[in-house]
C-alpha atoms as a PDB file:
ATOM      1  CA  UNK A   1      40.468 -30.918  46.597  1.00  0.00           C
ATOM      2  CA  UNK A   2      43.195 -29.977  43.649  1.00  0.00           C
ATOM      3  CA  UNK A   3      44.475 -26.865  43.117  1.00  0.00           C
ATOM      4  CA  UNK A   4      42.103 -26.336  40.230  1.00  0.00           C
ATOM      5  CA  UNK A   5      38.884 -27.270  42.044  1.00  0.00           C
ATOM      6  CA  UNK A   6      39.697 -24.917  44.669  1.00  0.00           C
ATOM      7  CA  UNK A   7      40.542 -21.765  41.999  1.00  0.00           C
ATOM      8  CA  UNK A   8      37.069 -22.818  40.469  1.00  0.00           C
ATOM      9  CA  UNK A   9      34.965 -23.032  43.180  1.00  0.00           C
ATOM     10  CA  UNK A  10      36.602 -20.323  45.048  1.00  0.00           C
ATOM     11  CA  UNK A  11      36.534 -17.832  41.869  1.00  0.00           C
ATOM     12  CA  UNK A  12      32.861 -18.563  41.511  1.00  0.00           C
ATOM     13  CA  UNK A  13      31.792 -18.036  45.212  1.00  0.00           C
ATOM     14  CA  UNK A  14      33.809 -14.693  45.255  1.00  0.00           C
ATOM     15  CA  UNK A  15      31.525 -13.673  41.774  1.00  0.00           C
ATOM     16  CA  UNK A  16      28.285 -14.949  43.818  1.00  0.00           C
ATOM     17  CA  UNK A  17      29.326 -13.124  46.794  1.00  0.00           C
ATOM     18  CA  UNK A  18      29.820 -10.206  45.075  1.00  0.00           C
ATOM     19  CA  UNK A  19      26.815  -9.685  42.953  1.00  0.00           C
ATOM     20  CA  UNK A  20      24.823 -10.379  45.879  1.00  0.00           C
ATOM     21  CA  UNK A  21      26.025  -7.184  47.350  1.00  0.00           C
ATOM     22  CA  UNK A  22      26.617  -4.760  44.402  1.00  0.00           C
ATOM     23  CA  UNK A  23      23.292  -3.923  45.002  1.00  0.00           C
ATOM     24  CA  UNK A  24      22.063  -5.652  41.581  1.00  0.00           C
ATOM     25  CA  UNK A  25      18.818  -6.981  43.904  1.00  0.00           C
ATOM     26  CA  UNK A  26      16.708  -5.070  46.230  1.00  0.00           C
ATOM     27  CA  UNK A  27      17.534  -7.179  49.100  1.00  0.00           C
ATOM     28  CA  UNK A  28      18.457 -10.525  49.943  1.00  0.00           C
ATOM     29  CA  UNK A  29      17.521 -11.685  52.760  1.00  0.00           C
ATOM     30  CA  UNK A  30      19.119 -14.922  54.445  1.00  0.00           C
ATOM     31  CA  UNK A  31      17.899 -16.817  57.784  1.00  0.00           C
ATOM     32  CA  UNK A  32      18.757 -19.959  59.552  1.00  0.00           C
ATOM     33  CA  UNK A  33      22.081 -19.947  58.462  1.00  0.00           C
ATOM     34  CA  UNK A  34      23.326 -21.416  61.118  1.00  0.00           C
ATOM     35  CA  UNK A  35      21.318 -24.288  61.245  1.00  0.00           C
ATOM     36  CA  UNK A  36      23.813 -25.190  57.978  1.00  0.00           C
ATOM     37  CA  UNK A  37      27.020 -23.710  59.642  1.00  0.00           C
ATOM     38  CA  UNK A  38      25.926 -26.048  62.508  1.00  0.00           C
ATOM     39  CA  UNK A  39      25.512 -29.071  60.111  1.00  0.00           C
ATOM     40  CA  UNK A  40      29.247 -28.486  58.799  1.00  0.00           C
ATOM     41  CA  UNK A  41      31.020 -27.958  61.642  1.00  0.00           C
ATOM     42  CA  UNK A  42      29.259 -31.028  63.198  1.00  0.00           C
ATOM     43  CA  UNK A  43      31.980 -33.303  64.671  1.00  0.00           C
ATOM     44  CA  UNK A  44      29.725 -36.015  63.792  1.00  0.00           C
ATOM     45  CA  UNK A  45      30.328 -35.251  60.126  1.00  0.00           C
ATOM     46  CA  UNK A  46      33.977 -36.960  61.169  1.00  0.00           C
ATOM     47  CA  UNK A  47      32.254 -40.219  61.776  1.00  0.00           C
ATOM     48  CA  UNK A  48      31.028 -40.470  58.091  1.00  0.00           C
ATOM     49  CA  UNK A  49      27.462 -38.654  58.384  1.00  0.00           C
ATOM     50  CA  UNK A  50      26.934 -36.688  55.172  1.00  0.00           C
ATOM     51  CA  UNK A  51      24.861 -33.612  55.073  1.00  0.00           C
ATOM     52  CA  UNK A  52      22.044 -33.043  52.586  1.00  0.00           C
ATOM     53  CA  UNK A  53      19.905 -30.162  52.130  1.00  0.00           C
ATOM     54  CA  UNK A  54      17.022 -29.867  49.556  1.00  0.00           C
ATOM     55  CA  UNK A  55      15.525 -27.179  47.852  1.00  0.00           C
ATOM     56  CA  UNK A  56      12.628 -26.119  45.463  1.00  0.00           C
ATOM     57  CA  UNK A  57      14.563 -25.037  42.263  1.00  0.00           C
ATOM     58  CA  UNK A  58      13.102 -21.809  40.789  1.00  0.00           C
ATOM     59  CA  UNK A  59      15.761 -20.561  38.611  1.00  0.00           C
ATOM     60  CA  UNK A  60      18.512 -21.610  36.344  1.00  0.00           C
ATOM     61  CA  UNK A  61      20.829 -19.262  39.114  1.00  0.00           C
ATOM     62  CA  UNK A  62      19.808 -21.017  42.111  1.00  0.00           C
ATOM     63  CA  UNK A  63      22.924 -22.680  41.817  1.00  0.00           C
ATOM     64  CA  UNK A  64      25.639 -21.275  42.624  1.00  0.00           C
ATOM     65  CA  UNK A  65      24.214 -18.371  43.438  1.00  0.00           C
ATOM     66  CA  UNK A  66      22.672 -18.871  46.655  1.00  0.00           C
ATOM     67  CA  UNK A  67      26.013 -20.247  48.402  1.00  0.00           C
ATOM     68  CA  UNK A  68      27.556 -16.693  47.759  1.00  0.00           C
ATOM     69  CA  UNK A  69      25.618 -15.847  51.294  1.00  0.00           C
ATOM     70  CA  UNK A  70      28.671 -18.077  52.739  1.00  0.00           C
ATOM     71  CA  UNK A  71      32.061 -17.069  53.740  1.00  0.00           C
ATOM     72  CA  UNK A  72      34.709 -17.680  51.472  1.00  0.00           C
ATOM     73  CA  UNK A  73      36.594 -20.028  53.566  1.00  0.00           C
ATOM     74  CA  UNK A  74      33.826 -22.518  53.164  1.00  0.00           C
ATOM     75  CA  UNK A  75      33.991 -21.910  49.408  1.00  0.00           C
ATOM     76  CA  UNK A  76      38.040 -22.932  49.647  1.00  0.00           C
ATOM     77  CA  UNK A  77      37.079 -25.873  51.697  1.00  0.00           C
ATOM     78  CA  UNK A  78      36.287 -29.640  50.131  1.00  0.00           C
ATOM     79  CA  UNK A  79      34.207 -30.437  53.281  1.00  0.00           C
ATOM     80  CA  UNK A  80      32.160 -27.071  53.355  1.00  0.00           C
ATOM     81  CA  UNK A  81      31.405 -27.110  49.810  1.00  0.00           C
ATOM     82  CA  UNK A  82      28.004 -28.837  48.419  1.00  0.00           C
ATOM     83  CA  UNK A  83      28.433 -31.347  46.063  1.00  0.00           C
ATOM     84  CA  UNK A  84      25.375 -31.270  43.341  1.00  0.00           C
ATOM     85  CA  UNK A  85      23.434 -33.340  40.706  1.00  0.00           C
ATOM     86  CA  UNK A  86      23.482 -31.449  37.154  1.00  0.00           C
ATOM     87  CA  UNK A  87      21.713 -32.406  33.928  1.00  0.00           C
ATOM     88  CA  UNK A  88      24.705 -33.797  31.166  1.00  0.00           C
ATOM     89  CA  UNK A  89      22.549 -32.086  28.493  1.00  0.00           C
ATOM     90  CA  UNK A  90      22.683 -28.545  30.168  1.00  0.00           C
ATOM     91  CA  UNK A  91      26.130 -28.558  31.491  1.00  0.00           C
ATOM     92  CA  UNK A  92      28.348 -31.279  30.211  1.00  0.00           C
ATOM     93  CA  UNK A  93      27.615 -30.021  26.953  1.00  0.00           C
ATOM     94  CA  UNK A  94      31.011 -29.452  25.616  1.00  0.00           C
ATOM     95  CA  UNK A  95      34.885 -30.789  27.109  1.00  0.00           C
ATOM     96  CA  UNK A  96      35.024 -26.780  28.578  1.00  0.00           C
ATOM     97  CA  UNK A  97      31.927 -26.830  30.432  1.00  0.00           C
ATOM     98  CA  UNK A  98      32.563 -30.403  31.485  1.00  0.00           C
ATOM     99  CA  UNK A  99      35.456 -29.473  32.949  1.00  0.00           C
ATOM    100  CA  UNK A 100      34.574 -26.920  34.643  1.00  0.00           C
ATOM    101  CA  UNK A 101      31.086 -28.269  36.402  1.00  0.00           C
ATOM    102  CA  UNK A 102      33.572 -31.395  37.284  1.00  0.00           C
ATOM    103  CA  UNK A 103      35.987 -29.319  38.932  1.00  0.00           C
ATOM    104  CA  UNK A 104      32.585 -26.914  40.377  1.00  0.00           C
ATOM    105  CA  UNK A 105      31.365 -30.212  42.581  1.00  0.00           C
ATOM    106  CA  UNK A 106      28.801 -31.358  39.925  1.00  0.00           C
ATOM    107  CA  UNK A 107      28.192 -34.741  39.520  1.00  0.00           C
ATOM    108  CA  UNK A 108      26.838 -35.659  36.069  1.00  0.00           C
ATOM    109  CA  UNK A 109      23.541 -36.770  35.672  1.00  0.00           C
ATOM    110  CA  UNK A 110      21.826 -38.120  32.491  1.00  0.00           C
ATOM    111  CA  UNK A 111      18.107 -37.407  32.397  1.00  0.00           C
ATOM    112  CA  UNK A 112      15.874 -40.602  31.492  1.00  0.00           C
ATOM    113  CA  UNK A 113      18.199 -42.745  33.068  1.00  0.00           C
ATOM    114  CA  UNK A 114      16.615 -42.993  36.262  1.00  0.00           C
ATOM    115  CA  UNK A 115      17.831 -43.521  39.892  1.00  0.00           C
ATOM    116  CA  UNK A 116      19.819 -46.504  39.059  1.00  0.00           C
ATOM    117  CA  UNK A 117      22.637 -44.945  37.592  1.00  0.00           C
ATOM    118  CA  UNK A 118      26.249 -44.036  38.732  1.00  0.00           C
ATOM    119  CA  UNK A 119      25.428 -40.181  39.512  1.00  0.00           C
ATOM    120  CA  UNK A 120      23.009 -41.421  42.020  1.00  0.00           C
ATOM    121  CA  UNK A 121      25.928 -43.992  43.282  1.00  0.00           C
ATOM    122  CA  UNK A 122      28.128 -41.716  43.370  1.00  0.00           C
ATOM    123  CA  UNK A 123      26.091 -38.911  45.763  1.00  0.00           C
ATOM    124  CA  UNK A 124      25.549 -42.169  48.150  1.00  0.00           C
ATOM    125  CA  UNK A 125      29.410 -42.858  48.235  1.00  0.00           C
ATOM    126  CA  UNK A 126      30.045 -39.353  48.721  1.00  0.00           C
ATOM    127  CA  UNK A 127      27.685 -39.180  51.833  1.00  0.00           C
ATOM    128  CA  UNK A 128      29.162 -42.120  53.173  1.00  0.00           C
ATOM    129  CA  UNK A 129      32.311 -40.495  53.276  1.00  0.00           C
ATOM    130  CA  UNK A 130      30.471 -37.270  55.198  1.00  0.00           C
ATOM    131  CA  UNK A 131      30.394 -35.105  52.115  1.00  0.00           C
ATOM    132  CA  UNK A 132      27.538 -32.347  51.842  1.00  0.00           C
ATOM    133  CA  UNK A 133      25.277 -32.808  48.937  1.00  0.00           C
ATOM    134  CA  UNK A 134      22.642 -30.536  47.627  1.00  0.00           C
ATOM    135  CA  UNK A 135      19.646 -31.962  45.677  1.00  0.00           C
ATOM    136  CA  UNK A 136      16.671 -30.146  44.004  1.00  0.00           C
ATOM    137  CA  UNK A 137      13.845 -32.508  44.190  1.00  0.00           C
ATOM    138  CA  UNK A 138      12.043 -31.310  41.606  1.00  0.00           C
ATOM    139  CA  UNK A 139      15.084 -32.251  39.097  1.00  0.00           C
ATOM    140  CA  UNK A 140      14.144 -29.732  36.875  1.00  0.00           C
ATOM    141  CA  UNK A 141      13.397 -25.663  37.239  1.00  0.00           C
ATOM    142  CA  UNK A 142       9.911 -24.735  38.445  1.00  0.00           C
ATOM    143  CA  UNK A 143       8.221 -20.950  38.151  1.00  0.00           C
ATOM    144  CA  UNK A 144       4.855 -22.754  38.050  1.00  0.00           C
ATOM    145  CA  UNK A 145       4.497 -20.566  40.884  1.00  0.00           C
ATOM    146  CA  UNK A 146       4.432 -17.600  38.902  1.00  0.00           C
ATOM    147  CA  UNK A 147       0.673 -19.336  37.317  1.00  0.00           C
ATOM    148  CA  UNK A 148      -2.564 -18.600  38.206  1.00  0.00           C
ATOM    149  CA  UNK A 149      -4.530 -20.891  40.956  1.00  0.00           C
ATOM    150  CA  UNK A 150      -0.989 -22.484  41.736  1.00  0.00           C
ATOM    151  CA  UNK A 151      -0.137 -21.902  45.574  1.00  0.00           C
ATOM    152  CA  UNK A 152       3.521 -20.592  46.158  1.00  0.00           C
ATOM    153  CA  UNK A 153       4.614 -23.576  47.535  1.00  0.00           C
ATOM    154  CA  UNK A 154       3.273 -26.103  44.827  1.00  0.00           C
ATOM    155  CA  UNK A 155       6.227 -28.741  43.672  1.00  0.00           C
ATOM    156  CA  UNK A 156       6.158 -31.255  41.590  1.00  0.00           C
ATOM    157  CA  UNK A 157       6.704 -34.501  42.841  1.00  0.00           C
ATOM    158  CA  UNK A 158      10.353 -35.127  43.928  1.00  0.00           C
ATOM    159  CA  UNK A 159      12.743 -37.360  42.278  1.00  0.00           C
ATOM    160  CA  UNK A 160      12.948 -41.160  43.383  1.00  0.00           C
ATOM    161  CA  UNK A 161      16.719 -40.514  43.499  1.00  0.00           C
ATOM    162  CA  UNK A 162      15.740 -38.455  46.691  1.00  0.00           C
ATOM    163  CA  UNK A 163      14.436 -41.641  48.098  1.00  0.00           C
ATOM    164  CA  UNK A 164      17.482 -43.852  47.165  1.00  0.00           C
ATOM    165  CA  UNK A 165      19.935 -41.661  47.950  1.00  0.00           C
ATOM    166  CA  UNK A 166      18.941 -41.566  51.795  1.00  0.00           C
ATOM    167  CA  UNK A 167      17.736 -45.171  51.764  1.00  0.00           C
ATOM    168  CA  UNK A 168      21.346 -46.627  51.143  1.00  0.00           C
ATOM    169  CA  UNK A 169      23.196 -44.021  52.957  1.00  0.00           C
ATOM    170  CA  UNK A 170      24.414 -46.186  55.683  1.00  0.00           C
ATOM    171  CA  UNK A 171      24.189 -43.583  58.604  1.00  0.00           C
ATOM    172  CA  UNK A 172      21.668 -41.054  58.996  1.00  0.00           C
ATOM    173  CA  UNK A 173      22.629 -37.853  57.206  1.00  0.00           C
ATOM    174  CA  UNK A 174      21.723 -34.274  58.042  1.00  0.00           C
ATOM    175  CA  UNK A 175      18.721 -33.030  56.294  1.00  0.00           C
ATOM    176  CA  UNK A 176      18.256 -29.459  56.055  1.00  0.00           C
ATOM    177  CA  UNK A 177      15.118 -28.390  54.126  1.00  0.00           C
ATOM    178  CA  UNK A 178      15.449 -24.503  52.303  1.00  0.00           C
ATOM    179  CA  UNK A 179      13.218 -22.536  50.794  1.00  0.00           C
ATOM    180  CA  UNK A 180      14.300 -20.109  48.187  1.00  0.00           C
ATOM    181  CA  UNK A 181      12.343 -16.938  46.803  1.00  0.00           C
ATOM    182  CA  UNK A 182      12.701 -13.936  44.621  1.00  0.00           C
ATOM    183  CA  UNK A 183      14.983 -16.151  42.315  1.00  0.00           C
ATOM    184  CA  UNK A 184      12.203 -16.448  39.705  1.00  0.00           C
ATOM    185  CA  UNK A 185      12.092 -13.046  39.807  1.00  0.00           C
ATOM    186  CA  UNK A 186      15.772 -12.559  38.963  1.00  0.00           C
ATOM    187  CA  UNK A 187      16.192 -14.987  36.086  1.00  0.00           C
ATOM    188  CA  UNK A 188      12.188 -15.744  34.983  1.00  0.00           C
ATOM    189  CA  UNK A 189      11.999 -18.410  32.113  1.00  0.00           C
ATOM    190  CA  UNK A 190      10.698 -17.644  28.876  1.00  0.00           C
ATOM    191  CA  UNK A 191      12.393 -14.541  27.635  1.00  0.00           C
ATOM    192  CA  UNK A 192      13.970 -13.873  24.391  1.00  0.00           C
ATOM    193  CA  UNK A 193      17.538 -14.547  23.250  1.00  0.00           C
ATOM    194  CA  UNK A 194      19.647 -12.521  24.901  1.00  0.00           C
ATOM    195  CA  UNK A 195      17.094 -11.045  28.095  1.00  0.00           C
ATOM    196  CA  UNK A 196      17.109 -14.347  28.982  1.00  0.00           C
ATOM    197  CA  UNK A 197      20.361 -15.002  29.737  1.00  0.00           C
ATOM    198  CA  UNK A 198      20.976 -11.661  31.969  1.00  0.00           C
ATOM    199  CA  UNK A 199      19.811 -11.394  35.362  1.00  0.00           C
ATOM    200  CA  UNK A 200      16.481  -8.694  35.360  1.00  0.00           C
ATOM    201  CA  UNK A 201      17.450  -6.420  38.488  1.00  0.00           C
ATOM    202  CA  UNK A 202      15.668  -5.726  41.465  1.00  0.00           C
ATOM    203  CA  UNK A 203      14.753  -8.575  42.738  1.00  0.00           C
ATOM    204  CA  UNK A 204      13.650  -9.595  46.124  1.00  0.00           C
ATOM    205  CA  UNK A 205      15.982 -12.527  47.117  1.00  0.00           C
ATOM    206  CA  UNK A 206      15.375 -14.290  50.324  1.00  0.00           C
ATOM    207  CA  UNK A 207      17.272 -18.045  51.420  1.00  0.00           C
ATOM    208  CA  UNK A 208      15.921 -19.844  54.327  1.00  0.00           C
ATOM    209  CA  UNK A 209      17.354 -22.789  55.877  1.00  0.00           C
ATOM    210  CA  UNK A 210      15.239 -25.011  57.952  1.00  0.00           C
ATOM    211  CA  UNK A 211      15.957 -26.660  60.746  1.00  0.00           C
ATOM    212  CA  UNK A 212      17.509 -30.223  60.406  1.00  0.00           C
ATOM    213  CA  UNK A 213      14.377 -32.933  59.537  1.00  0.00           C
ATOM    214  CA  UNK A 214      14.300 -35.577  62.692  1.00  0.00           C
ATOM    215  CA  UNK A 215      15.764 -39.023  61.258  1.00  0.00           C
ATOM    216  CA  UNK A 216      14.012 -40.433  64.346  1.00  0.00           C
ATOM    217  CA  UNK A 217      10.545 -39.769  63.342  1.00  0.00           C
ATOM    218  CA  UNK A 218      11.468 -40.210  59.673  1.00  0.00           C
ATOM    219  CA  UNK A 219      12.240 -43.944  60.709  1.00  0.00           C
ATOM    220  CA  UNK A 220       9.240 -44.089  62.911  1.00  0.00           C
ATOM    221  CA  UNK A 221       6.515 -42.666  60.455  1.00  0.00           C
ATOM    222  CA  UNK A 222       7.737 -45.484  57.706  1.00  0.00           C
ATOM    223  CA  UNK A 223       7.526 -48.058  60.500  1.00  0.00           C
ATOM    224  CA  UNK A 224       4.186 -46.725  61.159  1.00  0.00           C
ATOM    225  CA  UNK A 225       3.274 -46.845  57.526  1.00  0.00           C
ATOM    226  CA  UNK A 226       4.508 -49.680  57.017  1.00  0.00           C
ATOM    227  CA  UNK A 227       2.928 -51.923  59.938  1.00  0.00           C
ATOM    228  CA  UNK A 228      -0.464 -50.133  59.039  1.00  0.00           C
ATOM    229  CA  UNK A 229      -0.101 -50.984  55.342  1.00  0.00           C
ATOM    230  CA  UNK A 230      -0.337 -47.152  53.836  1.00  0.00           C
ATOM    231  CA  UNK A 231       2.583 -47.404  51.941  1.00  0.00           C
ATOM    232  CA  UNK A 232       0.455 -46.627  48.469  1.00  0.00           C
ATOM    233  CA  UNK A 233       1.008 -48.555  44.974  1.00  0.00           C
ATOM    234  CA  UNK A 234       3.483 -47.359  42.642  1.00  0.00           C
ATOM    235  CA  UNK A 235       1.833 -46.209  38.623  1.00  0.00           C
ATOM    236  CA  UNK A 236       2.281 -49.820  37.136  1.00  0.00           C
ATOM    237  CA  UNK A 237       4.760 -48.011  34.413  1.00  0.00           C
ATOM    238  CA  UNK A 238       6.811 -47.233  37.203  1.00  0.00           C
ATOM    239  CA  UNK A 239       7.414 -50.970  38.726  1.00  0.00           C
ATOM    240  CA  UNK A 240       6.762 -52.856  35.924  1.00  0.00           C
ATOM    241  CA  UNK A 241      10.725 -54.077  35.920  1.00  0.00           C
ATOM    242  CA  UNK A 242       9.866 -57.667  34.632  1.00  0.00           C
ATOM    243  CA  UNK A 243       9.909 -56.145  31.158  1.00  0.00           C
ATOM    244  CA  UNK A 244      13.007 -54.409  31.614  1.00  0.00           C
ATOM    245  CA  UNK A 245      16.041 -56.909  31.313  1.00  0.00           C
ATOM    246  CA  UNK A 246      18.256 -54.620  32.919  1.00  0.00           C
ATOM    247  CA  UNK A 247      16.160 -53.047  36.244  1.00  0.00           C
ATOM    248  CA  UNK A 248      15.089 -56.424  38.174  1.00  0.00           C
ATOM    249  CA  UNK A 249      18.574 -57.246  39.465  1.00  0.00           C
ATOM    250  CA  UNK A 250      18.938 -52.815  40.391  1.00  0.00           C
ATOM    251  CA  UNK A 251      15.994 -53.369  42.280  1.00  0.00           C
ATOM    252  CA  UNK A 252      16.849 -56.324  44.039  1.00  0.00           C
ATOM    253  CA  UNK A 253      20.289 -55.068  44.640  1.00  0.00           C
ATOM    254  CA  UNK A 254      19.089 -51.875  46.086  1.00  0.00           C
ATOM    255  CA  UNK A 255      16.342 -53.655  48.110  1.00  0.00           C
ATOM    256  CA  UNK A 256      19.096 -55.370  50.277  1.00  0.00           C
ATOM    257  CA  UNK A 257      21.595 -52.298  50.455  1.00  0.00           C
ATOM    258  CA  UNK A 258      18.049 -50.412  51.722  1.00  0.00           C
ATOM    259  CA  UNK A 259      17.743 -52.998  54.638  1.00  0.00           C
ATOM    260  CA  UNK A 260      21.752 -52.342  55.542  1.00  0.00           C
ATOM    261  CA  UNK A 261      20.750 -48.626  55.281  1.00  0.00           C
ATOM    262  CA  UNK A 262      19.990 -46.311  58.462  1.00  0.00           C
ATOM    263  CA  UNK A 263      16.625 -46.365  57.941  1.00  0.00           C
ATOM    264  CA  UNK A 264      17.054 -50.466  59.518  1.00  0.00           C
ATOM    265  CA  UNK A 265      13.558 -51.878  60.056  1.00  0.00           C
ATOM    266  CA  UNK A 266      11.931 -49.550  58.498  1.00  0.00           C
ATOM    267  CA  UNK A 267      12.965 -50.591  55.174  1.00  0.00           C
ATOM    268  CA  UNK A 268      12.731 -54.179  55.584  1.00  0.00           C
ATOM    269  CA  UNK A 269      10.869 -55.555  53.242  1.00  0.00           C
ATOM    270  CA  UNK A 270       7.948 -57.517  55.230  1.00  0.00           C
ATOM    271  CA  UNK A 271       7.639 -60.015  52.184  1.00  0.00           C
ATOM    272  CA  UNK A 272       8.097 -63.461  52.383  1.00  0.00           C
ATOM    273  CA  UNK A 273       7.291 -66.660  50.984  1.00  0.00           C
ATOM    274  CA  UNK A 274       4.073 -67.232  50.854  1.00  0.00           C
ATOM    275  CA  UNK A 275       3.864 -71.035  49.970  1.00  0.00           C
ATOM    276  CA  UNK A 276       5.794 -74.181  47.678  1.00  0.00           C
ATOM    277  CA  UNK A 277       4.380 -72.627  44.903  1.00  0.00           C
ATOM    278  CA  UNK A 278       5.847 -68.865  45.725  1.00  0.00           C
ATOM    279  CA  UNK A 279       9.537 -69.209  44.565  1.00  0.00           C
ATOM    280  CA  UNK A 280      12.426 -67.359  46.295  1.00  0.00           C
ATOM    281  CA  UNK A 281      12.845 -65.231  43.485  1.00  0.00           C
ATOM    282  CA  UNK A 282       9.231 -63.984  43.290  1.00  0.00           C
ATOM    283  CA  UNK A 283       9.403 -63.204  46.813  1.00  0.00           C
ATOM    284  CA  UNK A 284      12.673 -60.914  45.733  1.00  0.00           C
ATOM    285  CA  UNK A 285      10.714 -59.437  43.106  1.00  0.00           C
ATOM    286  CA  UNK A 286       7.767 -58.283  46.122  1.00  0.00           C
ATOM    287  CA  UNK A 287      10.358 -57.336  48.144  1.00  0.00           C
ATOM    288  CA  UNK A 288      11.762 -55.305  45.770  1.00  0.00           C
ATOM    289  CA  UNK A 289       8.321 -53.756  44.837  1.00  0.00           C
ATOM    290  CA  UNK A 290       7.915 -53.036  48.303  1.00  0.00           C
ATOM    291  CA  UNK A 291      11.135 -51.175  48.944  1.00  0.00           C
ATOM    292  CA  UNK A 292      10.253 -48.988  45.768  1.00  0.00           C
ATOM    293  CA  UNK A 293       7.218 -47.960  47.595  1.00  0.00           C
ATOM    294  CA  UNK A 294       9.009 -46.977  50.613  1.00  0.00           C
ATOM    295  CA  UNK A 295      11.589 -45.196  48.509  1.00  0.00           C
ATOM    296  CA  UNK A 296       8.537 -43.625  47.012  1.00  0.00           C
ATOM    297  CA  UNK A 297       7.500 -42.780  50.517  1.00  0.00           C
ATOM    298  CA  UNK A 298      10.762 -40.968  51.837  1.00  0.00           C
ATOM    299  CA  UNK A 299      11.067 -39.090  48.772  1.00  0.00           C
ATOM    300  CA  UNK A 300       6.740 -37.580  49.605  1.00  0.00           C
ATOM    301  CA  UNK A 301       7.761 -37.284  53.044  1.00  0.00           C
ATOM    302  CA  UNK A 302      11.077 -35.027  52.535  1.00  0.00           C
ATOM    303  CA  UNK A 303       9.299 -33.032  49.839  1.00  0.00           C
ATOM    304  CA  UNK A 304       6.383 -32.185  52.282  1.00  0.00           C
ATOM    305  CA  UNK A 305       9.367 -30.589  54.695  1.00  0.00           C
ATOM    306  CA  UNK A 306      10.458 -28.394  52.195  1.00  0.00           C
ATOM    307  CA  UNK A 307       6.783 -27.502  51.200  1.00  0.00           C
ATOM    308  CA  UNK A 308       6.320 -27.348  55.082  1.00  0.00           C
ATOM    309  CA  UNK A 309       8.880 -24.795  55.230  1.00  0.00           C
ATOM    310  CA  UNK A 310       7.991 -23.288  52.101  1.00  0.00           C
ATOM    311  CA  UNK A 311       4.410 -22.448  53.610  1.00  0.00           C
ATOM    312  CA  UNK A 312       6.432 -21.090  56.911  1.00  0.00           C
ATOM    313  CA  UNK A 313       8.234 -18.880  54.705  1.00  0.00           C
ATOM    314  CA  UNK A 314       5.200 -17.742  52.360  1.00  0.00           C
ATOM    315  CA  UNK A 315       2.950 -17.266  55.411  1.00  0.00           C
ATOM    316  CA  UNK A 316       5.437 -14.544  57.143  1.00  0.00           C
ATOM    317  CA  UNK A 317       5.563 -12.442  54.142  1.00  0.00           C
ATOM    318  CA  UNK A 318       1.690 -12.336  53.475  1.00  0.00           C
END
């Protein structure tokens, strides 16, 4: 970590820190801290496992706001600071701002480009090496909570990204599900220029981190899946790669990295061919289908732990 990434991430954690206790919001309240402190400090994290935790995403201050609950010694620390995905049109927007997300931990992302592209590379490398990464499913924010007949823990469907990233991750990495509220509340979307760029006081800020999701029976309910046959169909505009000159060779590529991948058997494609008249390379092509369905599948399954949690954390405070 330079000199310069340190100032910048350390500078910023201070200014989180601090305006979380200035009294600016009514409380904030933080629990199951340690089950991250416990994640970081894991000697295991030595060995190459990465950590990953995954959020909803409820305000455009999520980020970095919510790691001001952690001591500043993290904040000065490569290895106890998250790494992130941000948008290129939102905060690579000019050489200043580029500069200073790069030096921040944020790896550019370019929206549309899907989860073949070298942010989502680069967050796999980065675990490999044991780094702590931070996604928000969702990719985008999300105060459809704030709408009538939504529940409070309605997301929309997670990124496929999610699904890639801890397919080719090549040992299992820490999950730790949160679940943020009040945020909404502190910077809601929708206001006028320039409300909408100030934080409304008095919020109601509360960070939970969940216990760390069991790889084991993350492997196990795919192999279950995936022996019964309920791993669904993908939307045909989603797999329909044979029109895309560029995506059949990413998918095949990532179909064999998938197999090398923790996740072992479980991601395996069961395809094979069928008879003379099924060539090698169509049975690629299935295989590859079926590994995007399983990506599909790992990317339902975390978001349903973070919605788990999120229901956990809802139900207390009703």
């Amino acid at each position: 970590m330079s000199l310069l990434s340190k100032a910048t991430v350390g500078t910023v954690g201070l200014l989180c820190k601090t305006f979380l206790r200035i009294g600016y919001c009514s409380s904030v309240s933080v629990n199951g801290l340690e089950n991250l402190f416990s994640a970081l400090e894991s000697d295991e994290r030595n060995a190459g496992r990465g950590v990953v935790t995954i959020s909803n995403h409820i305000s455009t201050l999520d980020d970095p706001l919510v790691w001001g609950v952690l001591p500043l010694r993290y904040q000065l620390d490569s290895r106890m600071t998250r790494w992130t995905l941000g948008a290129s049109d939102i905060m690579f927007t000019n050489p200043i701002f580029s500069a200073f997300f790069r030096k921040g931990q944020v790896i550019e992302t370019f929206r549309g480009n899907g989860l073949f592209q070298p942010a989502i590379d680069l967050a796999i490398r980065k675990l490999n090496s044991g780094a702590w990464i931070h996604l928000f499913g969702e990719g985008k924010v999300n105060q459809l909570i704030r709408a009538p007949g939504h529940s409070p823990v309605d997301l929309i469907r997670f990124k496929w990204g999610i699904g890639r990233i801890l397919m080719e991750t090549m040992k299992p990495p820490i999950i730790i599900p949160m679940w943020l509220t009040g945020f909404d509340q502190l910077m809601p979307e929708g206001r006028s220029a320039p409300w909408k760029f100030l934080p409304r006081p008095g919020a109601a800020l509360s960070i939970t981190f969940g216990k760390p999701v069991d790889n084991a029976a993350i492997r196990e309910t795919l192999n279950v899946a995936v022996n019964k046959g309920d791993i669904p169909e993908l939307p045909q505009s989603t797999h329909g790669g044979r029109k895309d000159p560029v995506r059949p060779h990413q998918e095949e590529v990532s179909a064999r990295v998938s197999e090398s991948g923790w996740l072992g058997g479980a991601a395996s494609p069961r395809t094979k061919v069928g008879s003379e008249s099924e060539t090698t390379r169509t049975a690629e092509w299935r295989a590859a289908e079926e590994i995007a369905r399983i990506r599909s599948a790992v990317t339902a399954l975390l978001q349903r732990k973070v919605e788990e949690l999120g229901k956990d954390v809802v139900g207390k405070r009703v």
